[in-house]
Protein backbone atom coordinates (compact mmCIF):
# COMPACT_ATOMS: atom_id res chain seq x y z
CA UNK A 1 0.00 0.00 0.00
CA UNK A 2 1.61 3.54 -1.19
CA UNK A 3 1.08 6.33 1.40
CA UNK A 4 2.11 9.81 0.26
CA UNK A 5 1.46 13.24 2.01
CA UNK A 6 -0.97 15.85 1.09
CA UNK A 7 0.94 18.62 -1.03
CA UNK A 8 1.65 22.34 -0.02
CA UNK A 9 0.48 25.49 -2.21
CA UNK A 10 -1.12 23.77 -5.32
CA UNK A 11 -4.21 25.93 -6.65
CA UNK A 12 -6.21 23.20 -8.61
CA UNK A 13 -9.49 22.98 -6.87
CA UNK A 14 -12.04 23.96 -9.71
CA UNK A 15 -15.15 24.62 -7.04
CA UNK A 16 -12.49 26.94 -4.86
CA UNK A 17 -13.64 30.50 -3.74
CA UNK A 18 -11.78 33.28 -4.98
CA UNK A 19 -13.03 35.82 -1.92
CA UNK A 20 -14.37 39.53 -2.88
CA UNK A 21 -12.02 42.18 -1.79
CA UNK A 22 -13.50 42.13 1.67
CA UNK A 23 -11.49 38.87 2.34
CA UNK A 24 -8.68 39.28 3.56
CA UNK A 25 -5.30 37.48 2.47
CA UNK A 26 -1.55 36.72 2.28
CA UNK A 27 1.12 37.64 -0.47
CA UNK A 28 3.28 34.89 1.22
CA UNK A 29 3.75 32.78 4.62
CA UNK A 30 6.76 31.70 6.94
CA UNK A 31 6.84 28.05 7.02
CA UNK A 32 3.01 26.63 8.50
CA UNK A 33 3.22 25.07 12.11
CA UNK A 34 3.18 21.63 12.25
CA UNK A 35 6.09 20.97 9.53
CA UNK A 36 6.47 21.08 5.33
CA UNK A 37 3.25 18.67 4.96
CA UNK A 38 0.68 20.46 6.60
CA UNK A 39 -2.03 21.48 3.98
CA UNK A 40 -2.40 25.03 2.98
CA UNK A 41 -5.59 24.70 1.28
CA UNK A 42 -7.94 22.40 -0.96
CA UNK A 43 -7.14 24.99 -3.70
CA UNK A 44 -4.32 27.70 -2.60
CA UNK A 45 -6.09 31.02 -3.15
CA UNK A 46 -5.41 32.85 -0.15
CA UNK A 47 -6.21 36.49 1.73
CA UNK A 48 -6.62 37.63 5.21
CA UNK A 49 -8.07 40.52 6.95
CA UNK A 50 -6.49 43.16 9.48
CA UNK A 51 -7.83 46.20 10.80
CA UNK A 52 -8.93 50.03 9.60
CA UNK A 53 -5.88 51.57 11.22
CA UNK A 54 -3.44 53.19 9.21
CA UNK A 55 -1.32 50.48 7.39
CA UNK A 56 -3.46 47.44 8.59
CA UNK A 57 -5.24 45.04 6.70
CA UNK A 58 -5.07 42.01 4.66
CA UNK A 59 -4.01 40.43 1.30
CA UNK A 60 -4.28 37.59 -1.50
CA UNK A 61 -2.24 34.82 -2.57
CA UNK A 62 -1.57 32.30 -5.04
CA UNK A 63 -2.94 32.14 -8.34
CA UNK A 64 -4.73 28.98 -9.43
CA UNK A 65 -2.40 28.96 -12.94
CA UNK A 66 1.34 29.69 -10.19
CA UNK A 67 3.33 26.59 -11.47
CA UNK A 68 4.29 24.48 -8.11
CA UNK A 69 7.24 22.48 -7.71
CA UNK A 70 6.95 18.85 -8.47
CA UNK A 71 5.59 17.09 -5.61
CA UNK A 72 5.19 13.87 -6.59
CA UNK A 73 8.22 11.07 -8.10
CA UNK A 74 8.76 10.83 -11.69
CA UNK A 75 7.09 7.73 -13.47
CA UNK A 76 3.74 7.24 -14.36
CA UNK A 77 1.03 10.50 -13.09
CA UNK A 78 -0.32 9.83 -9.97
CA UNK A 79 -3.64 9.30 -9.81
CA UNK A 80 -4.59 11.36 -6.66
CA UNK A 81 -2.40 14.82 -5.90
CA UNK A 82 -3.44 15.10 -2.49
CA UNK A 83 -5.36 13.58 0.16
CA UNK A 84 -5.71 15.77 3.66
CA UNK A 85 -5.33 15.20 6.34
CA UNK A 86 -1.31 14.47 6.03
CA UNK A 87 -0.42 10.32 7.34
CA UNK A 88 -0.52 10.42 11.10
CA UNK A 89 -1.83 13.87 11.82
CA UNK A 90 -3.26 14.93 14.89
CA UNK A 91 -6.10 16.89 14.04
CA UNK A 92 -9.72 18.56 15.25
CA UNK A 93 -13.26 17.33 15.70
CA UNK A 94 -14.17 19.28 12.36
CA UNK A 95 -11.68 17.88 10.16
CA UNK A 96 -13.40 16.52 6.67
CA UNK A 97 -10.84 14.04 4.45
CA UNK A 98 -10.27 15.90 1.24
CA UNK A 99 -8.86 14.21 -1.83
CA UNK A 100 -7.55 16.06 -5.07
CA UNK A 101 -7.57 14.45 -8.07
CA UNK A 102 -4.73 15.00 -10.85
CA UNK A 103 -7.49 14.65 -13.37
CA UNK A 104 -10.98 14.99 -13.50
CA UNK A 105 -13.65 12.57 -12.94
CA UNK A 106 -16.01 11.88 -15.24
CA UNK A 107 -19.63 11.76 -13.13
CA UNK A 108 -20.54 8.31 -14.49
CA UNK A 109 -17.69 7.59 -12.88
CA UNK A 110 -17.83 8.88 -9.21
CA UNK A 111 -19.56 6.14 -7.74
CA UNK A 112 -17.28 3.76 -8.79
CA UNK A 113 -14.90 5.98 -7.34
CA UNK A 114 -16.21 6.35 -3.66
CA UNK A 115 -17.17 2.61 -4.04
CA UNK A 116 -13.53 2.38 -3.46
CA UNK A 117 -12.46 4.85 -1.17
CA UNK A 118 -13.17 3.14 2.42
CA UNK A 119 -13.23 5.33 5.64
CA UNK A 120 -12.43 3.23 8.56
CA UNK A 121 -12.81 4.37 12.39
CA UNK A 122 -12.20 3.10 15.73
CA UNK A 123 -15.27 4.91 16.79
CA UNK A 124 -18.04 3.95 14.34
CA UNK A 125 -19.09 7.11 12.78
CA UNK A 126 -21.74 7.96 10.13
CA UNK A 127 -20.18 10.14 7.19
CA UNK A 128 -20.28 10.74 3.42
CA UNK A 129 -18.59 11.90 0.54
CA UNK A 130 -19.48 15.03 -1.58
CA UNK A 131 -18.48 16.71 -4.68
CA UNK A 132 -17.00 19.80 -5.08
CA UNK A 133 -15.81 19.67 -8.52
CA UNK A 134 -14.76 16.63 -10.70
CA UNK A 135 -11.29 16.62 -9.03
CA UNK A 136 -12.11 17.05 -5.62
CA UNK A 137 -14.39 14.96 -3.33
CA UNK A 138 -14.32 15.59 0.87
CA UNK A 139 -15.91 12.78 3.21
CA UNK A 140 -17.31 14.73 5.93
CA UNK A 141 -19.21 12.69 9.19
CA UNK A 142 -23.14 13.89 9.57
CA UNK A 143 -21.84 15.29 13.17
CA UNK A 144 -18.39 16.15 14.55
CA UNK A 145 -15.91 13.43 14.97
CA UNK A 146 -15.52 12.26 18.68
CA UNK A 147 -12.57 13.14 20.41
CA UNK A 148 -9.68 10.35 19.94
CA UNK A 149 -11.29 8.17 17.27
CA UNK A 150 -8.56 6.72 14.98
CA UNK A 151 -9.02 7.00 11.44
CA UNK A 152 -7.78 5.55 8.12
CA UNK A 153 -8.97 5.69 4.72
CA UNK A 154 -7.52 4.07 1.47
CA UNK A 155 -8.65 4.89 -2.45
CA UNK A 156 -7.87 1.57 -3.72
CA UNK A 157 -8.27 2.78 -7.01
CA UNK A 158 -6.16 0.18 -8.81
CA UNK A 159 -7.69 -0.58 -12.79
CA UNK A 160 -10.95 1.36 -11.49
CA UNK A 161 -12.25 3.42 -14.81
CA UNK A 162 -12.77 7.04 -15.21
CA UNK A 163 -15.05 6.70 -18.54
CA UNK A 164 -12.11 7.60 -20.44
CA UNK A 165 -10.02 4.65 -20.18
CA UNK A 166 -7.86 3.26 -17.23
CA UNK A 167 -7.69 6.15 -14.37
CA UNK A 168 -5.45 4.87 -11.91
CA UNK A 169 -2.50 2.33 -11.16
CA UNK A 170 -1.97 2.97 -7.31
CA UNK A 171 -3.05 2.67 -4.00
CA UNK A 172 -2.76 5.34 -0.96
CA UNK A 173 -3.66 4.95 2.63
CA UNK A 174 -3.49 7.54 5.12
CA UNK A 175 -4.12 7.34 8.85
CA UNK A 176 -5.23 9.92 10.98
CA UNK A 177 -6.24 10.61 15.11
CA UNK A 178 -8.84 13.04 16.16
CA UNK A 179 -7.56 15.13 19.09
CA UNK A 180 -8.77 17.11 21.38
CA UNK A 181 -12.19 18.19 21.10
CA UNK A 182 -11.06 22.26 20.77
CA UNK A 183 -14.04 24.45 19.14
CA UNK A 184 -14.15 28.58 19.22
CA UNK A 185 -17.22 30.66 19.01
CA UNK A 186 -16.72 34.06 17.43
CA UNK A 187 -19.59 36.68 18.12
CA UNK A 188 -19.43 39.82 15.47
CA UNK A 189 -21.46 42.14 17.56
CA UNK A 190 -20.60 40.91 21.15
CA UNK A 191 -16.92 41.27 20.12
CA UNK A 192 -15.34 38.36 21.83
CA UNK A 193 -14.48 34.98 20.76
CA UNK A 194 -14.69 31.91 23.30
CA UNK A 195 -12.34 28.71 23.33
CA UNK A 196 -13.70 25.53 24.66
CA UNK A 197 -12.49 22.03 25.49
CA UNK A 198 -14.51 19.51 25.79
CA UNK A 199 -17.63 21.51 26.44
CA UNK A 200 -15.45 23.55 28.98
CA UNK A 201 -14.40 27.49 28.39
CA UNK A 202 -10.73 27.56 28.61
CA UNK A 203 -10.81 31.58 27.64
CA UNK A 204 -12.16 34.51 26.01
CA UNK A 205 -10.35 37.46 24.42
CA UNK A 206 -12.09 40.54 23.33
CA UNK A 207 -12.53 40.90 19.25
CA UNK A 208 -12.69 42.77 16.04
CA UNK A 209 -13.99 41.37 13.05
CA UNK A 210 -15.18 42.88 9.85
CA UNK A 211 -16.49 46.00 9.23
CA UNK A 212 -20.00 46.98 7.57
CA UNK A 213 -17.71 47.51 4.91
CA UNK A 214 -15.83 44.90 4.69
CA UNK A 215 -17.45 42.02 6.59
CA UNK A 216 -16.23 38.84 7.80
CA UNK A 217 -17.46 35.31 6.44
CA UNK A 218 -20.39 34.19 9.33
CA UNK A 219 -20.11 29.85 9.73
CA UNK A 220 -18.31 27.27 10.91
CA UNK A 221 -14.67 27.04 9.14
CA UNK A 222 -12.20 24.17 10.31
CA UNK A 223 -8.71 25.02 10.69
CA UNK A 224 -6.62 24.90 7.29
CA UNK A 225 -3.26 25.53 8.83
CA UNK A 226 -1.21 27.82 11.16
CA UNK A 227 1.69 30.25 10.34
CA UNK A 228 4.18 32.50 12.34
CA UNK A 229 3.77 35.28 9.90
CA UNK A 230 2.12 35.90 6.91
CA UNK A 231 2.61 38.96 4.69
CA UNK A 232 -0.98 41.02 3.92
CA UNK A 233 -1.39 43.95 1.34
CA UNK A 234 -4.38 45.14 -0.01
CA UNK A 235 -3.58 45.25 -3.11
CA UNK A 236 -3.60 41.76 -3.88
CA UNK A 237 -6.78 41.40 -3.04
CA UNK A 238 -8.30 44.41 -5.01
CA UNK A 239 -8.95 46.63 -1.80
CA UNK A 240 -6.77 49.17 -2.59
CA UNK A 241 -3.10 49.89 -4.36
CA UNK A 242 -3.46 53.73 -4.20
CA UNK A 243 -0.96 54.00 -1.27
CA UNK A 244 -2.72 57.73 0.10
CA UNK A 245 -5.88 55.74 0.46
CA UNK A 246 -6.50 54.72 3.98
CA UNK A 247 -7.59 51.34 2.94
CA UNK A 248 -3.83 50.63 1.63
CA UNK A 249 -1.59 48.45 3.45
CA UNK A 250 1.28 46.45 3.34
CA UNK A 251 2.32 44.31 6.75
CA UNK A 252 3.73 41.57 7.90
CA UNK A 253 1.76 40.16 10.76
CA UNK A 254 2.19 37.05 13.24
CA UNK A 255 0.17 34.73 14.35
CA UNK A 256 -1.98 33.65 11.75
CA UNK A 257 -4.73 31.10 12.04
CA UNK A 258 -5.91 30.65 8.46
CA UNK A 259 -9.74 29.94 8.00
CA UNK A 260 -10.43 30.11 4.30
CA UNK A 261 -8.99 30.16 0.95
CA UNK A 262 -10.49 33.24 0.08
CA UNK A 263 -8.08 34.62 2.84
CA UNK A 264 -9.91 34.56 6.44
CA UNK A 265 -7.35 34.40 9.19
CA UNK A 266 -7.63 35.08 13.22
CA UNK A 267 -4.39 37.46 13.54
CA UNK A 268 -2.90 39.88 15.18
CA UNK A 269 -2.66 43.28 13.70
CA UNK A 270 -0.39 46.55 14.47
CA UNK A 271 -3.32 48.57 13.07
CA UNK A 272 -6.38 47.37 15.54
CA UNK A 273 -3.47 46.20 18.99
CA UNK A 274 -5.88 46.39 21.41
CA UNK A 275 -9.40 44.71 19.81
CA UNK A 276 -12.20 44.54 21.14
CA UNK A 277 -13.71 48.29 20.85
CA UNK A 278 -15.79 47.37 17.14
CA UNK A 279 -12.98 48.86 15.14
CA UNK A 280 -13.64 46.87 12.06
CA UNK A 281 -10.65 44.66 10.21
CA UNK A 282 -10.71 43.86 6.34
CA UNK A 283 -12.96 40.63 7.01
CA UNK A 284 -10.63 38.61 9.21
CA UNK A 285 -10.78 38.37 13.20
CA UNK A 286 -8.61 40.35 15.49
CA UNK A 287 -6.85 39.13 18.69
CA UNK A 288 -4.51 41.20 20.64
CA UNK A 289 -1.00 40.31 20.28
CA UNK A 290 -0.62 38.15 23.36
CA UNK A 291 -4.17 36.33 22.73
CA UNK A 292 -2.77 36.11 19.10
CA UNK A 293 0.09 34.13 20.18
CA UNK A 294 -1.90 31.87 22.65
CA UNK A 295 -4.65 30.92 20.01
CA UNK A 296 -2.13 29.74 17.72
CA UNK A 297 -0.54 27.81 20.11
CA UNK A 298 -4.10 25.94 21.15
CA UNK A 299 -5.81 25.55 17.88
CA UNK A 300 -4.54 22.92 15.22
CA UNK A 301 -5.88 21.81 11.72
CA UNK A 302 -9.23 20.83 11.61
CA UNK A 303 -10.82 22.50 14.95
CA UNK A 304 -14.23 24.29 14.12
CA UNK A 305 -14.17 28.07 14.44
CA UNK A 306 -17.93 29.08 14.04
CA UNK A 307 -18.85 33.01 13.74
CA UNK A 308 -21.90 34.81 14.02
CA UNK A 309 -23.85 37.99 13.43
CA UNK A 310 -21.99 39.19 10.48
CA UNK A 311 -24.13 40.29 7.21
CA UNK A 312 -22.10 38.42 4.72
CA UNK A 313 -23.12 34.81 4.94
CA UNK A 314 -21.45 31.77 5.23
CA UNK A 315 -18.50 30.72 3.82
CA UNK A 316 -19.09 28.16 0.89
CA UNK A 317 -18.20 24.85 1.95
CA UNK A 318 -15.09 24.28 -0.27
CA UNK A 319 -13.80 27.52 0.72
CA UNK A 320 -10.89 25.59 2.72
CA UNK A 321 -12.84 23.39 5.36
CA UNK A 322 -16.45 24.42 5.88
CA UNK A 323 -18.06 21.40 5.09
CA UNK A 324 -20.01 21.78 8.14
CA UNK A 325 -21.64 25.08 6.49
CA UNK A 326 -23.82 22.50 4.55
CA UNK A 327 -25.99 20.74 5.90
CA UNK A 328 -26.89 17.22 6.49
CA UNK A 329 -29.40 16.95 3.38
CA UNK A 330 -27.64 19.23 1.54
CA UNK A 331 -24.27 17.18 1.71
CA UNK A 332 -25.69 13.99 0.91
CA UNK A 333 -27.05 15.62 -2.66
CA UNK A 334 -23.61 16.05 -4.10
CA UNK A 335 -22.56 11.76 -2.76
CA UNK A 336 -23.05 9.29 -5.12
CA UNK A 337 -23.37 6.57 -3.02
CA UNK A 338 -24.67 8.59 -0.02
CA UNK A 339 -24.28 7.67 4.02
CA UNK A 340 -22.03 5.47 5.01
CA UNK A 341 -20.81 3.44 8.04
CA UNK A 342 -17.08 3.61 8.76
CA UNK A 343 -15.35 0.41 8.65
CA UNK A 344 -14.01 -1.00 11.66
CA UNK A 345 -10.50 -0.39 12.45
């Protein structure tokens, strides 16, 4: 059985969000927490928001069409270019399994090819897969995973057909643990966000989120990844490049929890340093520097970070992790073969 890790930085998600300008969003990141195979994103286009003080803000990344650096041996194509979680990761309650394709699948195909993708659990756990786009398909349980299940899933996709001929010549497992049961409420208008651990309040820090202007995705988003810095202008994201405008900005800012690909992070930001007081940020959520530093220490990939009572919506479920932003019904439309029973493991 082949086991590879999920890639860094590719763009190739078709059903991806690009975010409006009010996203926020990086130009470029330090190395994400957690080591060289933690995912970035289901499809790398990033931004992230900062505050409406002078110089603070967010930015954009990647481009879809950026050319990344061979990830995979040379030899015949692979037949999947990522799977997420990476082999052995320790990750959060909210965490879906997302698998990128190299090449699309055909959708005569697709229930051939969840018929052999096989989630197995230690805890047995209802779940699905669902659609995004003909090269990506996330299994997502109907309700969070429980606190240390074990997990493992493996495409056995040997000689299995794409309608277009033979689609694949390998097999991949990857195994997986569910940690600690970590999940942060975010309320707009109160101006605080909460952390809990199993059910328990371990603290709250004062907030600012997105402005009337600019307003911050409401809905539950799982963790995509962590990083010490992340560089945020506004012009990559279309806010502003007109450096007189008060809108412009070009930082460098640490502590950056990143929610979606359209460029949501929880940060800390030299223009809004003591949050809290509704000063509004470029879409993403303000902590002060030490709660900033704390919050990326707690959190890791996959824990749910839910906000509420902004007037944008909810993120769109392949917008990084948000699968939980769909619901139950509305996940089982895009399965082909519908619920499912994990294996035992």
């Amino acid at each position: 059985m082949r086991r590879i890790m999920n890639t860094i930085g590719i763009a190739l998600v078709a059903g991806a969000v690009l975010g409006s300008a009010s996203a926020c969003g990086p130009t470029s990141t330090a190395k994400s927490a957690g080591s060289s195979d933690v995912s970035v994103a289901p499809g790398t286009s990033a931004s992230a928001g900062a505050g409406t003080g002078a110089g603070a803000g967010t930015s954009s990344s990647a481009s879809p069409s950026a050319s990344p650096s061979p990830t995979h041996p040379a030899g015949p194509a692979m037949l999947l270019d990522s799977i997420t979680p990476a082999d052995t990761a320790n990750v959060g309650v909210a965490m879906p399994i997302s698998i990128v394709f190299t090449k699309a699948v055909a959708t005569s195909a697709r229930k051939a090819i969840e018929q052999h993708l096989t989630v197995s659990a230690s805890v047995p756990t209802t779940g699905a897969w669902h659609w995004f786009s003909s090269r990506r398909v996330d299994w997502r349980p109907q309700n969070y995973w429980k606190s240390g299940t074990k997990v493992s899933v493996t495409a056995d996709l040997t000689d299995v057909g794409d309608g277009n001929g033979d689609y694949g010549t390998h097999s991949y497992q990857h195994t997986f643990t569910i940690g600690s049961d970590v999940e942060t409420t975010v309320s707009v208008t109160g101006h605080s966000m909460t952390v809990s651990n199993a059910g328990k309040v371990v603290r709250t820090m004062p907030i600012d989120a997105g402005s009337a202007v600019w307003p911050s995705w409401d809905g539950t988003m799982a963790v995509i990844d962590k990083s010490k810095e992340v560089r945020m202008t506004s012009c990559s994201v279309g806010i502003s490049c007109d450096k007189s405008s008060p809108d412009y900005y070009d930082l460098t800012l640490p502590w950056d929890v990143h929610l979606t690909d359209s460029g949501t992070y929880v940060h800390y930001s030299t223009g809004d340093p003591q949050p809290g007081h509704s000063v509004g940020s470029h879409g993403c959520v303000h902590l002060s520097l030490t709660n900033a530093e704390w919050f990326y220490n707690y959190v890791k990939q996959g824990d749910p970070i839910t906000i509420t009572g902004s007037p944008r919506g909810k993120a769109a479920a392949d917008n990084g992790y948000a699968s939980f932003n769909l619901s139950w019904s509305q996940w089982l439309a895009a399965s082909a073969t519908g619920a499912q029973q994990t294996g035992t493991l």
